[in-house]
Protein backbone atom coordinates (compact mmCIF):
# COMPACT_ATOMS: atom_id res chain seq x y z
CA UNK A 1 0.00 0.00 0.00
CA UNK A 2 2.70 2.33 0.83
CA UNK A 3 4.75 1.59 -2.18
CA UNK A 4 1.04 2.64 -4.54
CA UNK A 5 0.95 5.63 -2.13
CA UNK A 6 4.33 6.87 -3.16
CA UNK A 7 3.75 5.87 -6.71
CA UNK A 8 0.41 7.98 -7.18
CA UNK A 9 1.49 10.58 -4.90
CA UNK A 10 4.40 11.30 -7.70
CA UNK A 11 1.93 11.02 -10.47
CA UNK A 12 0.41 14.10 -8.73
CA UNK A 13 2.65 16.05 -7.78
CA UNK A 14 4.88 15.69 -11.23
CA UNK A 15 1.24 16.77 -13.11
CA UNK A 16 1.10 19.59 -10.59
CA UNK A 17 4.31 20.85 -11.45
CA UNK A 18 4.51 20.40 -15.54
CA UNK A 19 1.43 22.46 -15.43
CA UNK A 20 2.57 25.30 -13.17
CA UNK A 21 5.45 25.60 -15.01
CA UNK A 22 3.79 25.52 -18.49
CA UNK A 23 1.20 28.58 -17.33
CA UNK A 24 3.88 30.37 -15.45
CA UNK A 25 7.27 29.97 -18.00
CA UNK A 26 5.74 28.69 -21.44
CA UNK A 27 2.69 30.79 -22.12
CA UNK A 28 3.46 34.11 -20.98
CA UNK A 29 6.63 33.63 -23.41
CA UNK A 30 4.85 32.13 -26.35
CA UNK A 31 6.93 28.95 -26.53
CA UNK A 32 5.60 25.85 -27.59
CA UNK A 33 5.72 22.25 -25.70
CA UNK A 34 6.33 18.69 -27.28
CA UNK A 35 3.84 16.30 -28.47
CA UNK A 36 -0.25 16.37 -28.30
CA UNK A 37 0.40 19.36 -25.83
CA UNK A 38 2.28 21.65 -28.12
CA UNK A 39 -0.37 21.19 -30.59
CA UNK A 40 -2.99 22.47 -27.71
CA UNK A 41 -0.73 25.48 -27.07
CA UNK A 42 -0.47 26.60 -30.86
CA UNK A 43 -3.90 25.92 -30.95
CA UNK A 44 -4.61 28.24 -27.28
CA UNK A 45 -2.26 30.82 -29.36
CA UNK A 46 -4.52 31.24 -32.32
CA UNK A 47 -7.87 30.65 -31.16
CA UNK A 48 -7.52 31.29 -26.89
CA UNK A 49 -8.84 27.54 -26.86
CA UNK A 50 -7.98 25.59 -23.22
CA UNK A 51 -5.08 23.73 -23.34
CA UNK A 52 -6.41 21.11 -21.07
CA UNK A 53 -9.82 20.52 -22.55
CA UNK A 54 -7.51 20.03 -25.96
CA UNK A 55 -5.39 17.58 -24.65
CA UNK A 56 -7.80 15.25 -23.38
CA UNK A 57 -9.50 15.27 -26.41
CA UNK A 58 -6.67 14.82 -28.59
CA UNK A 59 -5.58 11.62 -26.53
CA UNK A 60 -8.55 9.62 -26.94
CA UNK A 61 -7.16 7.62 -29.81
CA UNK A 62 -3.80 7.90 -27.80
CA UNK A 63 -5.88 5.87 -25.01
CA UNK A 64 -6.64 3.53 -27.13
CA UNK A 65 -3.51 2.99 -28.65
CA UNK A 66 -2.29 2.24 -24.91
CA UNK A 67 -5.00 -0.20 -23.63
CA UNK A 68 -4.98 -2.06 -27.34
CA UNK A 69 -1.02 -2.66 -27.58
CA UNK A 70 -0.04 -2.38 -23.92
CA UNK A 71 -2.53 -3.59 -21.59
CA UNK A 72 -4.87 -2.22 -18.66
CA UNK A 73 -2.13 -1.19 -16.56
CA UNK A 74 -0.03 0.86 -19.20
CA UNK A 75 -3.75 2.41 -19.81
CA UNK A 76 -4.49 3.29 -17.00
CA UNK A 77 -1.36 4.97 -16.05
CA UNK A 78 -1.43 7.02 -18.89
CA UNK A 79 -5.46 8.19 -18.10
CA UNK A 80 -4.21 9.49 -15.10
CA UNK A 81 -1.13 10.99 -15.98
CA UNK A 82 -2.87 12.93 -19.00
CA UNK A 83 -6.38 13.53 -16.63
CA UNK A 84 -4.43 15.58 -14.02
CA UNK A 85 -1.73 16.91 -16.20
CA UNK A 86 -4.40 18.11 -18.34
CA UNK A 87 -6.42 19.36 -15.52
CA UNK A 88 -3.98 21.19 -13.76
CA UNK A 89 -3.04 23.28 -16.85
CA UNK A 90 -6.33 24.43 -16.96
CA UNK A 91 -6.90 24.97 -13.27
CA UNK A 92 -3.57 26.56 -12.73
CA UNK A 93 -3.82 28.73 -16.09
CA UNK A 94 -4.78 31.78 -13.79
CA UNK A 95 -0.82 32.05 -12.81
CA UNK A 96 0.09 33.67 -16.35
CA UNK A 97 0.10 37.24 -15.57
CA UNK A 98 1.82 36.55 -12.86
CA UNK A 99 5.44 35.01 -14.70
CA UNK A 100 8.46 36.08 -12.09
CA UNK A 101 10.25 36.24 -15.29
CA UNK A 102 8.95 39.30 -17.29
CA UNK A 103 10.85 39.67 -21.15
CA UNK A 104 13.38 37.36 -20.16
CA UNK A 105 13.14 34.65 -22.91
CA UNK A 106 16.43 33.04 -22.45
CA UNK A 107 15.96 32.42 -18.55
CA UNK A 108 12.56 31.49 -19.04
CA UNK A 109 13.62 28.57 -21.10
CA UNK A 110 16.07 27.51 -18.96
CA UNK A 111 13.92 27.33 -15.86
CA UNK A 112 10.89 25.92 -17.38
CA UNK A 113 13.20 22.98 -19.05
CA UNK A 114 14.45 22.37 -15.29
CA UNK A 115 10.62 22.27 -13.59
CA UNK A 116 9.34 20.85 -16.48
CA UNK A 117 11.73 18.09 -16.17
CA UNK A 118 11.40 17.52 -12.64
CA UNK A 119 7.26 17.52 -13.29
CA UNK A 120 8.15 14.71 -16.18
CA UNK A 121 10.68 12.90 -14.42
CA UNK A 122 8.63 12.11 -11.44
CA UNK A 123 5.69 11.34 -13.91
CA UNK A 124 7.68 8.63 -15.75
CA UNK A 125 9.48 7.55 -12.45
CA UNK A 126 6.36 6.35 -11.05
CA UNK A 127 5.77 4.93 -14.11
CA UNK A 128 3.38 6.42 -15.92
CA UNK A 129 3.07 8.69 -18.85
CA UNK A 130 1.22 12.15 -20.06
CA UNK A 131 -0.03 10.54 -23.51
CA UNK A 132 0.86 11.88 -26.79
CA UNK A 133 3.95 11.60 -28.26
CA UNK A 134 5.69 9.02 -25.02
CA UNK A 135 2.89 6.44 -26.28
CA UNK A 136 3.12 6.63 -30.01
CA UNK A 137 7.21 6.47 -29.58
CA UNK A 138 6.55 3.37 -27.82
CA UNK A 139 4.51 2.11 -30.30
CA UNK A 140 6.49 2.73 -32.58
CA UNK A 141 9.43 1.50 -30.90
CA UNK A 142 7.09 -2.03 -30.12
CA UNK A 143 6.31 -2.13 -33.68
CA UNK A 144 9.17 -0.99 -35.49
CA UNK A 145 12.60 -1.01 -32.50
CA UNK A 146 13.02 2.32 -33.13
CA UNK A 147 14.77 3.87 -30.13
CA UNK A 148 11.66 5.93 -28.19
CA UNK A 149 14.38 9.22 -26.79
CA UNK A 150 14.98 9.49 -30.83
CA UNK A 151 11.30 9.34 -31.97
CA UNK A 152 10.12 11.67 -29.53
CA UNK A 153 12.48 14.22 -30.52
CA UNK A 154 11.70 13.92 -34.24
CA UNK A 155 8.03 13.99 -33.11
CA UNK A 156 8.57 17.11 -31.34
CA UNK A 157 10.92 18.71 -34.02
CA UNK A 158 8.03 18.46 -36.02
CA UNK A 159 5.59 20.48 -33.42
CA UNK A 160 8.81 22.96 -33.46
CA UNK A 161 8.73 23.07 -37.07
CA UNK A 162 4.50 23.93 -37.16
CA UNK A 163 5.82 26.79 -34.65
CA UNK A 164 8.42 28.41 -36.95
CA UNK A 165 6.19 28.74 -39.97
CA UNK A 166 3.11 30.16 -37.23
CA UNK A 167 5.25 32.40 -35.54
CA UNK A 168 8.75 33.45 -35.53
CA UNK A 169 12.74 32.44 -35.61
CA UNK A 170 12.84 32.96 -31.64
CA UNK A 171 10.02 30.83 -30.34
CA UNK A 172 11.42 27.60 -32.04
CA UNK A 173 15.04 28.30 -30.61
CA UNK A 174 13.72 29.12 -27.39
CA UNK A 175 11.38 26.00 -27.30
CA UNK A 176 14.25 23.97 -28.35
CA UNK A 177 16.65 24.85 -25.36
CA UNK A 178 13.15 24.34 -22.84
CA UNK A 179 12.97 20.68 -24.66
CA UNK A 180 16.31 19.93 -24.72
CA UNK A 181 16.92 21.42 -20.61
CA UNK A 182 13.41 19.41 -20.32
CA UNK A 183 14.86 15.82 -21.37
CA UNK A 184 17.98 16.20 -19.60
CA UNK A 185 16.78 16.85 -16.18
CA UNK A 186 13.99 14.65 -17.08
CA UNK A 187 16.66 11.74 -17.85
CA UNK A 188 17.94 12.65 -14.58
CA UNK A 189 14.94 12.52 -12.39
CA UNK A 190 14.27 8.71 -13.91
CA UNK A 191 17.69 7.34 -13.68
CA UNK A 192 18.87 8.67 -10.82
CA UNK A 193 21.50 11.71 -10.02
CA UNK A 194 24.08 9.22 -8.40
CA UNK A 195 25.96 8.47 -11.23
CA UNK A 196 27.42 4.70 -11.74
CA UNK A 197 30.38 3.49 -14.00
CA UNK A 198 30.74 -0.40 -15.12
CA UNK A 199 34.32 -1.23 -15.50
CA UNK A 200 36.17 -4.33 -16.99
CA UNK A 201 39.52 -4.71 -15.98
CA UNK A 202 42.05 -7.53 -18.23
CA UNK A 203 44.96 -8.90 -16.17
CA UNK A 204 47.16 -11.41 -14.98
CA UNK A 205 46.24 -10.96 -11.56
CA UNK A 206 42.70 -10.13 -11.69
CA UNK A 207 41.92 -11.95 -8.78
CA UNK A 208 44.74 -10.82 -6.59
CA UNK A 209 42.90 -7.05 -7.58
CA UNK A 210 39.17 -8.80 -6.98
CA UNK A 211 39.79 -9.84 -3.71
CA UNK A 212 41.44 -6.41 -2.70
CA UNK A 213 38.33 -4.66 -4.31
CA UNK A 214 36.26 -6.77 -2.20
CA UNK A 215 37.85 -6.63 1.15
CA UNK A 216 38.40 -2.45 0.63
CA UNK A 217 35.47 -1.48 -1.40
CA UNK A 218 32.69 -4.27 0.01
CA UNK A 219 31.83 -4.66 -3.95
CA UNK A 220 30.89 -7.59 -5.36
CA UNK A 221 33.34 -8.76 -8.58
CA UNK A 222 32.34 -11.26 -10.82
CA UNK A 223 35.37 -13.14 -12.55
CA UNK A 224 34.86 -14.01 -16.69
CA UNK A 225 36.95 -16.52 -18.07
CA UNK A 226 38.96 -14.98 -21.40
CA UNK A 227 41.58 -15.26 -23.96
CA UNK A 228 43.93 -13.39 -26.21
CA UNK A 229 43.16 -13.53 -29.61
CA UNK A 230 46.71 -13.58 -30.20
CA UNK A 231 48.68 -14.79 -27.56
CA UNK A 232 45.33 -17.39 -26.84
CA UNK A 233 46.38 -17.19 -23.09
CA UNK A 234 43.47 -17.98 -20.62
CA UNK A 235 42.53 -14.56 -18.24
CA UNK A 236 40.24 -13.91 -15.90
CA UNK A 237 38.35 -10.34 -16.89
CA UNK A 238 37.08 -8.87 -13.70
CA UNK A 239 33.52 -7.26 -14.18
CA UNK A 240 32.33 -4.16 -11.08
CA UNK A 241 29.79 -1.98 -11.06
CA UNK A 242 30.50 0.90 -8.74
CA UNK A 243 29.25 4.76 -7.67
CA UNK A 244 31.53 7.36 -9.17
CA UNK A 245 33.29 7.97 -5.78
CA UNK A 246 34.54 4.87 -6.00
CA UNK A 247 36.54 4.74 -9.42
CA UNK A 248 39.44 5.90 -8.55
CA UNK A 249 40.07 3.80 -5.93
CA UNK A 250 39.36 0.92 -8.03
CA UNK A 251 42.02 1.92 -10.57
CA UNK A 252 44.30 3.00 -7.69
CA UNK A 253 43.91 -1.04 -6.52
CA UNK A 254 44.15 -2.49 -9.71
CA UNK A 255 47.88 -0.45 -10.91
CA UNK A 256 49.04 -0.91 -7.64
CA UNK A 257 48.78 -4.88 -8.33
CA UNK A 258 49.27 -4.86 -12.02
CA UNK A 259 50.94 -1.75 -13.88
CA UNK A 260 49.92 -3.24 -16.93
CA UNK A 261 46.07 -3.62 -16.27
CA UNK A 262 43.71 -2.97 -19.22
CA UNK A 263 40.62 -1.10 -18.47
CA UNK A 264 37.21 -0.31 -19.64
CA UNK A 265 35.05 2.09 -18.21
CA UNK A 266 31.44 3.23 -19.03
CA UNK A 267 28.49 4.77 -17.54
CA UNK A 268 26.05 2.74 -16.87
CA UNK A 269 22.41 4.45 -16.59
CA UNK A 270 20.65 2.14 -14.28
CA UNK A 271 21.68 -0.22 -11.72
CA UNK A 272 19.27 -2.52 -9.81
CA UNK A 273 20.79 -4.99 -7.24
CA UNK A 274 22.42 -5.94 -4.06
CA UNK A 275 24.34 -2.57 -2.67
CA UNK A 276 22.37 -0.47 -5.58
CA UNK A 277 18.77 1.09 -5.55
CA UNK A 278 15.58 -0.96 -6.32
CA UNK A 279 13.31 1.24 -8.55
């Protein structure tokens, strides 16, 4: 119960907070928004239609989409991510004359991309969505494999497009740095600020450096039997996951035991496991 508490209690509070910061940053500005929304706002622009009543409209085939190809849960999430999102722009649309951020385009960008993503990020972090474009990308992506960060992008280039031929040069830049601020933070919010790195170290005395990782670090190692494609001499290719406070050390242990140590380091974007955050 407390875990669905959390999870709804998000979905909320992220809605909340996309909407706020639409009314207060977006509209007072004239910049557009990504997806089903955007189209809503151009829409508000020329005709002073509600962006709300506009979105919930336009994501009634959306619904479908998500109950017919992804099941009752994935529908219902997105329902009540679009309801309140959708609500709460129109209930919160009073806050427009009252932008902190009077004829400052540039910083209005920037700080609706960083609410914006924050409102988002919690949104997908509970796992839900806000309709639109996140559920045709993931059709698409179901149907096609088509990676979903790249079609929402060209989804929303194309919204950004519809804006430069409405309106003017400005509003698409600005819109762009809000979207691109947006997906960062966003990205951020959903994987996690506590950065991890994977790292594969090749050496003769990989497990002389495992078991000083494990007895200084309290990491777990796991050992993977290998061979030189040349030499076809059997190794033992250590495998860690660790936070990013912990790399050096890791290569400090490592050269200390072998100067001749081959690494490989990445970033790895989500870690679930023993010593690591269950989302």
């Amino acid at each position: 119960m407390k875990k669905y508490i959390i999870q709804y209690a998000m979905i909320v509070i992220g809605a909340l907070i996309s909407a706020i910061s639409c009314n207060l940053f977006l509209i007072p500005n004239h910049f557009l928004s990504g997806g089903l929304t955007g189209i809503a706002i151009i829409l508000h622009y020329l005709f002073d239609l509600p962006i709300g009543i506009q979105n919930i409209i336009f994501n009634i085939p959306i619904l479908y989409i998500a109950y017919h190809f992804f099941g009752r849960l994935y529908f219902f999430n997105t329902i009540l991510g679009t309801s309140l999102y959708s609500f709460f722009i129109d209930l919160t649309s009073f806050l427009t004359p009252y932008t902190p951020l009077h004829n400052n385009p540039m910083l209005s960008a920037i700080v609706a991309g960083v609410v914006s993503g924050i409102g988002f990020g919690l949104i997908l972090r509970a796992n839900a969505n806000t309709g639109g474009a996140d559920v045709i990308a993931a059709l698409i992506k179901k149907l096609y494999s088509y990676n979903i960060g790249t079609m929402i992008f060209a989804l929303n280039c194309i919204i950004v497009l519809c804006g430069l031929c409405l309106f003017n040069f400005e509003v698409a830049i600005y819109t762009l740095i809000y979207m691109y601020i947006m997906g960062e933070v966003d990205n951020r919010i959903v994987t996690g600020f506590n950065k991890r790195k994977s790292i594969m170290i090749i050496s003769d005395k990989s497990e002389q450096i495992a078991g000083l990782i494990m007895l200084e670090l309290g990491r777990g190692v796991t050992l993977i039997n290998g061979e030189g494609g040349y030499t076809h001499t059997k190794k033992k290719i250590l495998y860690i996951v660790v936070n990013l406070t912990q790399l050096s050390k890791i290569k400090e242990i490592a050269l200390n035991i072998d100067k001749k140590a081959f690494f490989i380091i990445s970033n790895a974007s989500e870690v679930n496991g023993k010593g690591f955050s269950y989302h």
